[in-house]
Structure formats: structure tokens, C-alpha cells
Protein backbone atom coordinates (compact mmCIF):
# COMPACT_ATOMS: atom_id res chain seq x y z
CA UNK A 1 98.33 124.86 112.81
CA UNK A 2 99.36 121.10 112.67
CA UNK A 3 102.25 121.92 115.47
CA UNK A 4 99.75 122.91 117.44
CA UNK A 5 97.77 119.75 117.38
CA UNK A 6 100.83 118.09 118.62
CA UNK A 7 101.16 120.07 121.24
CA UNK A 8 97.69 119.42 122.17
CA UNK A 9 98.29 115.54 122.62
CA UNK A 10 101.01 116.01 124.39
CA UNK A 11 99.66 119.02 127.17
CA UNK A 12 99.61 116.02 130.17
CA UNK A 13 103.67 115.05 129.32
CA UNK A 14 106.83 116.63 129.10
CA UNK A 15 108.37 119.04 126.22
CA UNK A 16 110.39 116.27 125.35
CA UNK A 17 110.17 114.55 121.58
CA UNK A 18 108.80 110.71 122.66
CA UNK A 19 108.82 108.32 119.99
CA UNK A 20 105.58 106.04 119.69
CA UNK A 21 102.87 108.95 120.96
CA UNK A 22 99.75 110.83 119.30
CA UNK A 23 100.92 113.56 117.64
CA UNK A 24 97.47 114.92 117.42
CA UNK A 25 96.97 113.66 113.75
CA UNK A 26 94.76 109.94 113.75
CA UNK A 27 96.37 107.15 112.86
CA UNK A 28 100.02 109.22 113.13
CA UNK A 29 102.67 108.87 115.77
CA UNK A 30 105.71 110.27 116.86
CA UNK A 31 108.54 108.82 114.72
CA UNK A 32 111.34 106.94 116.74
CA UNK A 33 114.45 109.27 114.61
CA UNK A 34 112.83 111.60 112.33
CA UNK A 35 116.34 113.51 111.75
CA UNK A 36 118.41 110.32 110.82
CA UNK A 37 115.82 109.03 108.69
CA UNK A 38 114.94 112.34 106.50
CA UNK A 39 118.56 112.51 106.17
CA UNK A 40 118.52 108.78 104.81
CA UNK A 41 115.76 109.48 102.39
CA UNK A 42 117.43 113.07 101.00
CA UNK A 43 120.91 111.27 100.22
CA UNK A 44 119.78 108.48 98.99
CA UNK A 45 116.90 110.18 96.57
CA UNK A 46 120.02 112.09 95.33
CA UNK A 47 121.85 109.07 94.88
CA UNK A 48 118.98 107.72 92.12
CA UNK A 49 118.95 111.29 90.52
CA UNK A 50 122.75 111.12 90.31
CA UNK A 51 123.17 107.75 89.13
CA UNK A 52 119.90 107.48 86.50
CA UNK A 53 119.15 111.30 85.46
CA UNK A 54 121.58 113.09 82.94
CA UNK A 55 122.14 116.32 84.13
CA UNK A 56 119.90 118.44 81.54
CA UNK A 57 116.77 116.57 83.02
CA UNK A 58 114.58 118.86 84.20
CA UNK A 59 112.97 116.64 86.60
CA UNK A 60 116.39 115.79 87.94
CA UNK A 61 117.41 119.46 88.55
CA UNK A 62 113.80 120.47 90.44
CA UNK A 63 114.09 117.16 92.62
CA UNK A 64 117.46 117.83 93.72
CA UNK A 65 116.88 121.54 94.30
CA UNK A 66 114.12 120.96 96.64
CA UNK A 67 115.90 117.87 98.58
CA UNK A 68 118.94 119.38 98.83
CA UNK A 69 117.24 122.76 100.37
CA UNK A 70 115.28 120.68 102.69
CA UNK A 71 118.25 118.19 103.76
CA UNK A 72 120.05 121.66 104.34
CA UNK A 73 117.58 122.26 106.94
CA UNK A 74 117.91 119.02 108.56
CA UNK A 75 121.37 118.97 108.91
CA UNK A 76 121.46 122.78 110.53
CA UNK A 77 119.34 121.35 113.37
CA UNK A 78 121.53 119.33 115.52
CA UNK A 79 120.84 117.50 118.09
CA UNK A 80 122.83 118.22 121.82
CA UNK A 81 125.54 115.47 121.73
CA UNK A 82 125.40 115.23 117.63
CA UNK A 83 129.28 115.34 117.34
CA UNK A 84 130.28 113.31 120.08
CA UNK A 85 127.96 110.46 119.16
CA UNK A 86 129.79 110.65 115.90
CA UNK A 87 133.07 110.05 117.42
CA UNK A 88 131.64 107.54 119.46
CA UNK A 89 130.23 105.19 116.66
CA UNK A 90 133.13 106.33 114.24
CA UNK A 91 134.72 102.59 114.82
CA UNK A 92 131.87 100.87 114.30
CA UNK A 93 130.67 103.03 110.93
CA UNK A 94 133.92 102.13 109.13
CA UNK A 95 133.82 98.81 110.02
CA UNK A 96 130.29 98.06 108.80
CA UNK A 97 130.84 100.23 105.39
CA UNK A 98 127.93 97.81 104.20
CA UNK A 99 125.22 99.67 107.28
CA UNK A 100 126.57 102.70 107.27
CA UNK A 101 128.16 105.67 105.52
CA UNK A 102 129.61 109.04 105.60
CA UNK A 103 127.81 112.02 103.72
CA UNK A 104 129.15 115.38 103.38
CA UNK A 105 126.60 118.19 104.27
CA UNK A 106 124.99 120.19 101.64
CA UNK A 107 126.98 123.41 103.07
CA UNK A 108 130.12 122.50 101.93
CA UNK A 109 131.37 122.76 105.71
CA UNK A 110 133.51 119.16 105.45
CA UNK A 111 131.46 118.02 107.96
CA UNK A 112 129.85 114.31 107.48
CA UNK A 113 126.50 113.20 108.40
CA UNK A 114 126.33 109.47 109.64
CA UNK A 115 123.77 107.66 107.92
CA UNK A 116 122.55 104.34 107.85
CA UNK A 117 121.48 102.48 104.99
CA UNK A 118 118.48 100.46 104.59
CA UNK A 119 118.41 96.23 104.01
CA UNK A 120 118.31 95.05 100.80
CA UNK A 121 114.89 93.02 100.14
CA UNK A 122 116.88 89.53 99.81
CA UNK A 123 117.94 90.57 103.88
CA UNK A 124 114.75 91.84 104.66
CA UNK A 125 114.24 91.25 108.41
CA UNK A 126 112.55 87.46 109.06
CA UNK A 127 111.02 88.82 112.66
CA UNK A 128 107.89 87.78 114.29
CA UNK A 129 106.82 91.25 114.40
CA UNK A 130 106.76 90.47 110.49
CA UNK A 131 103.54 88.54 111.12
CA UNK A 132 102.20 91.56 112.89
CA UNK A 133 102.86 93.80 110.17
CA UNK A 134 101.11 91.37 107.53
CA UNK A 135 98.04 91.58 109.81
CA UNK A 136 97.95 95.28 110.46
CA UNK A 137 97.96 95.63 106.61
CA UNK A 138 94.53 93.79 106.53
CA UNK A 139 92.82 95.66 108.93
CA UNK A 140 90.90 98.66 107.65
CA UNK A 141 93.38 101.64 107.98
CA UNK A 142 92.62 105.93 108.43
CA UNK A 143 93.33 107.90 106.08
CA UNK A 144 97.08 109.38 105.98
CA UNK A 145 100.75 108.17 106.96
CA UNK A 146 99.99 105.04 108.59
CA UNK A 147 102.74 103.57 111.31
CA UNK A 148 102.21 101.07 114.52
CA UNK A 149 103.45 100.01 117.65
CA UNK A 150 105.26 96.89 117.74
CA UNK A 151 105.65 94.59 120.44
CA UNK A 152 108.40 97.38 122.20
CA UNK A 153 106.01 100.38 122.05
CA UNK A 154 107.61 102.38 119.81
CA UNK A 155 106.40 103.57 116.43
CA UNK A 156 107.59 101.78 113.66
CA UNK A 157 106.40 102.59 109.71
CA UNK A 158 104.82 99.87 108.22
CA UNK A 159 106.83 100.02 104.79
CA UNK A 160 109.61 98.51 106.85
CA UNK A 161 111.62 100.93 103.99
CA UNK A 162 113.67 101.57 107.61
CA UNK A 163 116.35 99.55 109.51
CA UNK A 164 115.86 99.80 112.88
CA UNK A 165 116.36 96.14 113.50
CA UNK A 166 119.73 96.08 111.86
CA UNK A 167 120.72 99.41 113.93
CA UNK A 168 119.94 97.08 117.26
CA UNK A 169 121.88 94.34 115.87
CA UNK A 170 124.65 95.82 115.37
CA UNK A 171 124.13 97.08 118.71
CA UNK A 172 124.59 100.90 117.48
CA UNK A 173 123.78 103.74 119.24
CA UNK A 174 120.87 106.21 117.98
CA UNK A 175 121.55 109.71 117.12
CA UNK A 176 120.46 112.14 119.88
CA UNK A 177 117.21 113.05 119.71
CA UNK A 178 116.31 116.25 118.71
CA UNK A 179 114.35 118.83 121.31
CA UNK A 180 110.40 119.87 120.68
CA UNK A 181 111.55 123.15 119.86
CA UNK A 182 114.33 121.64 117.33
CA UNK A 183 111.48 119.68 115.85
CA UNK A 184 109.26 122.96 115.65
CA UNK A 185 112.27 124.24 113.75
CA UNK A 186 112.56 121.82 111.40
CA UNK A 187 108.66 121.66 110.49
CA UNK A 188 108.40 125.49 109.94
CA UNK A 189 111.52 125.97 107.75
CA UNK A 190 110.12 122.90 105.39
CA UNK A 191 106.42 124.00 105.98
CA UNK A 192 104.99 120.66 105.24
CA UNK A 193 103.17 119.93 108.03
CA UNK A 194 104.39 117.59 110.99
CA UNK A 195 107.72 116.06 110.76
CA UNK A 196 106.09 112.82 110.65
CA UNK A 197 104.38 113.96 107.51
CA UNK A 198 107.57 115.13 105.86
CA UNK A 199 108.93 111.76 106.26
CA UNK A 200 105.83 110.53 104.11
CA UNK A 201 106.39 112.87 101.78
CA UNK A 202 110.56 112.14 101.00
CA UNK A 203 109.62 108.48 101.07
CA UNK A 204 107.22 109.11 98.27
CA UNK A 205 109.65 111.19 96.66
CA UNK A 206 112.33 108.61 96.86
CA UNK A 207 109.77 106.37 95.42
CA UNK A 208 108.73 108.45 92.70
CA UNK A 209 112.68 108.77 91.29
CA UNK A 210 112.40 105.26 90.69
CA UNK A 211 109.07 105.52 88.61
CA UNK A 212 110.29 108.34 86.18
CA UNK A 213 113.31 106.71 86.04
CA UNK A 214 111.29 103.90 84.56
CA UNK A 215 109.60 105.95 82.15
CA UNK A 216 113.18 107.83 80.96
CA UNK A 217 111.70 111.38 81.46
CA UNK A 218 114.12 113.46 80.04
CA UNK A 219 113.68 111.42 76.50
CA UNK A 220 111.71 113.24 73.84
CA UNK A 221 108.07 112.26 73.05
CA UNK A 222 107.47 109.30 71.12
CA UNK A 223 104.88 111.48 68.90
CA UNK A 224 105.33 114.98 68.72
CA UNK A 225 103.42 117.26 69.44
CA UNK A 226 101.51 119.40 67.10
CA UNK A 227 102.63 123.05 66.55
CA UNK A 228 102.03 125.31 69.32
CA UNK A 229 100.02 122.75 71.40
CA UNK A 230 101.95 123.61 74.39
CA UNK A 231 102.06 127.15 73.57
CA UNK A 232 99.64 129.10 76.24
CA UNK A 233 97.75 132.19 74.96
CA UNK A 234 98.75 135.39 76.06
CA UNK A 235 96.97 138.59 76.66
CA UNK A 236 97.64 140.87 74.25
CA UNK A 237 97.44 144.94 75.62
CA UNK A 238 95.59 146.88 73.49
């Protein structure tokens, strides 16, 4: 149902994906390079579970089940173009190791996504469109995943968690966009909702790592539980 609404909002254009436009859902638009930045959120949630999970954590093995089933999906949908952009940028990816990097697929193909890493806080981006961000922010907001328009038009999310900025400084270019029907692809494999929506959701699974990593999940309770307190009751057939 919630592909349909997009297709609603957009029955006056094109069946072309256009960053920046109503994608039928208030307060939602089209993001500028869903596929590059789901793929930035998987690898780098899997990164955290790597690096602060042991491997008998339960909450580490569901989390990186699920990503790396849904960044499988991603990565089978590729764009037109997709490989020769990648030889293309090639130069410019190894010499900024620091923006970009080189994943291997979850297929175990050999291929390599490109991927571009996000700005530390300390080089968070000192733009004017800051200011417009800051203001936004105060402004009674819908309900939902919230993003804007900046000064260019095109949808931009307001966690600035992105790096678009640094992409145009470094004078890269974007990925090929993927097709309305690649797009429909992607949203009915995951089958949580709009694409726009699944974005929302790895960022605040991404964000979420960090929390339980906080907490140390996979340690035991400091006070045990009683006997049998997390023992359900079961029928018993007569």
C-alpha cells in the first residue's frame, strides 16, 4: 500500500526516482541516494557489532542476520552504469581512504561496494545551511521521518548523520540512481514500507548498537533471577 501512495504523488511526472519530491507520506521526501546510503548504514552497523559484540551475543547474531539479509538485497539491485561508475571513481576512492572505502558484498561474489563514510563530529560541516537546520528543528514537526529542502532543492535528512557535502567537495560523482521499478524492488523484498522509511529504520538501528553496547548486553544480570521466572507455562494435554 505505501508504494502506491508514492505513485500517487508522482501521477503528473515521470517514472523516474527524483530526489527532493512527495512521496505521498507528509513530512517525507524522496531521498537524494537511498542505495548508497542503506549500504552505508548496513556496513557500518556491522562494523559496531563486529568490533563491540563477542560473538555468543545474542543481540549481535539477530542484528547482523537481519542487516546482512537486507544489505543482500540492496546490493542485488544495481543501478544501470553501477560498475562503470566504480571504475570511474576507483582513483579518487583510494586516494581519499579517509571518505571512502571498499566493502565486499554479502554474496561472497568478490565484488566491492563503494561506500562513503560519514564526517566525524569534530569535521562536522560549518555551512550556512547549518543555521537552517537549527531553525527547522524549532519549528513544530509531523509525525514520522522528518527531512528538508535546503537551499539546492534537494532533500537532505536533518540528522546530518550523511555526507553529502563532503561527496561535493571532493567533487565525486554519485552512484547511478536506481529506476522506480528498482526502488519498488527493493521496498517489497525488505517489506518495510517506503525506502525512505527503511533508511529511518537502519539509522535507528545503527543507533541502537551503540546503546546496548553501552549497557554490555551479552553480560549476565547483576541479580539473578529467581527460579523459573522466565520459564513460560505450558499446556499440558490431557
Amino acid at each position: 500500500m505505501r508504494p502506491a501512495l508514492r505513485l500517487l504523488a508522482q501521477v503528473s511526472r515521470s517514472n523516474i526516482y527524483e530526489a527532493g519530491h512527495p512521496t505521498g507520506l507528509t513530512g517525507l521526501l524522496t531521498h537524494y541516494s537511498p542505495r548508497s546510503t542503506l549500504l552505508y548504514l548496513y556496513s557500518t552497523t556491522l562494523d559496531k557489532l563486529r568490533a563491540d559484540f563477542p560473538e555468543s551475543s545474542v543481540y549481535r547474531q539477530s542484528c547482523e542476520a537481519l542487516t546482512r539479509q537486507r544489505m543482500s538485497v540492496v546490493e542485488s539491485v544495481k543501478p544501470a552504469g553501477l560498475s562503470e561508475w566504480q571504475q570511474r571513481v576507483s582513483k579518487l576512492v583510494d586516494a581519499h581512504p579517509e571518505a571512502f572505502k571498499r566493502v565486499k558484498t554479502t554474496d561472497g561474489s568478490g565484488e566491492v561496494n563503494i561506500i562513503y563514510h560519514a564526517p566525524s563530529p569534530e569535521s562536522a560541516f560549518a555551512t550556512r545551511d547549518d543555521e537552517v537546520n537549527a531553525e527547522y528543528k524549532q519549528r513544530p514537526q509531523a509525525e514520522g521521518p522528518q527531512e528538508q529542502e535546503d537551499v539546492s532543492g534537494r532533500g537532505i535528512e536533518l540528522t546530518r548523520d550523511l555526507h553529502a557535502e563532503e561527496v561535493n567537495r571532493l567533487r565525486v560523482e554519485m552512484e547511478p540512481p536506481l529506476s522506480m521499478e528498482q526502488i519498488g524492488e527493493v521496498e517489497q523484498r525488505i517489506g518495510a514500507g517506503l525506502i525512505e522509511e527503511i533508511i529511518a529504520v537502519a539509522q535507528g538501528e545503527r543507533e541502537l548498537v551503540d546503546v546496548m553496547s553501552e549497557n554490555k548486553v551479552w553480560e549476565d544480570l547483576e541479580e539473578k533471577p529467581a527460579e523459573g521466572q522466565w520459564v513460560f507455562n505450558e499446556r499440558q494435554n490431557n
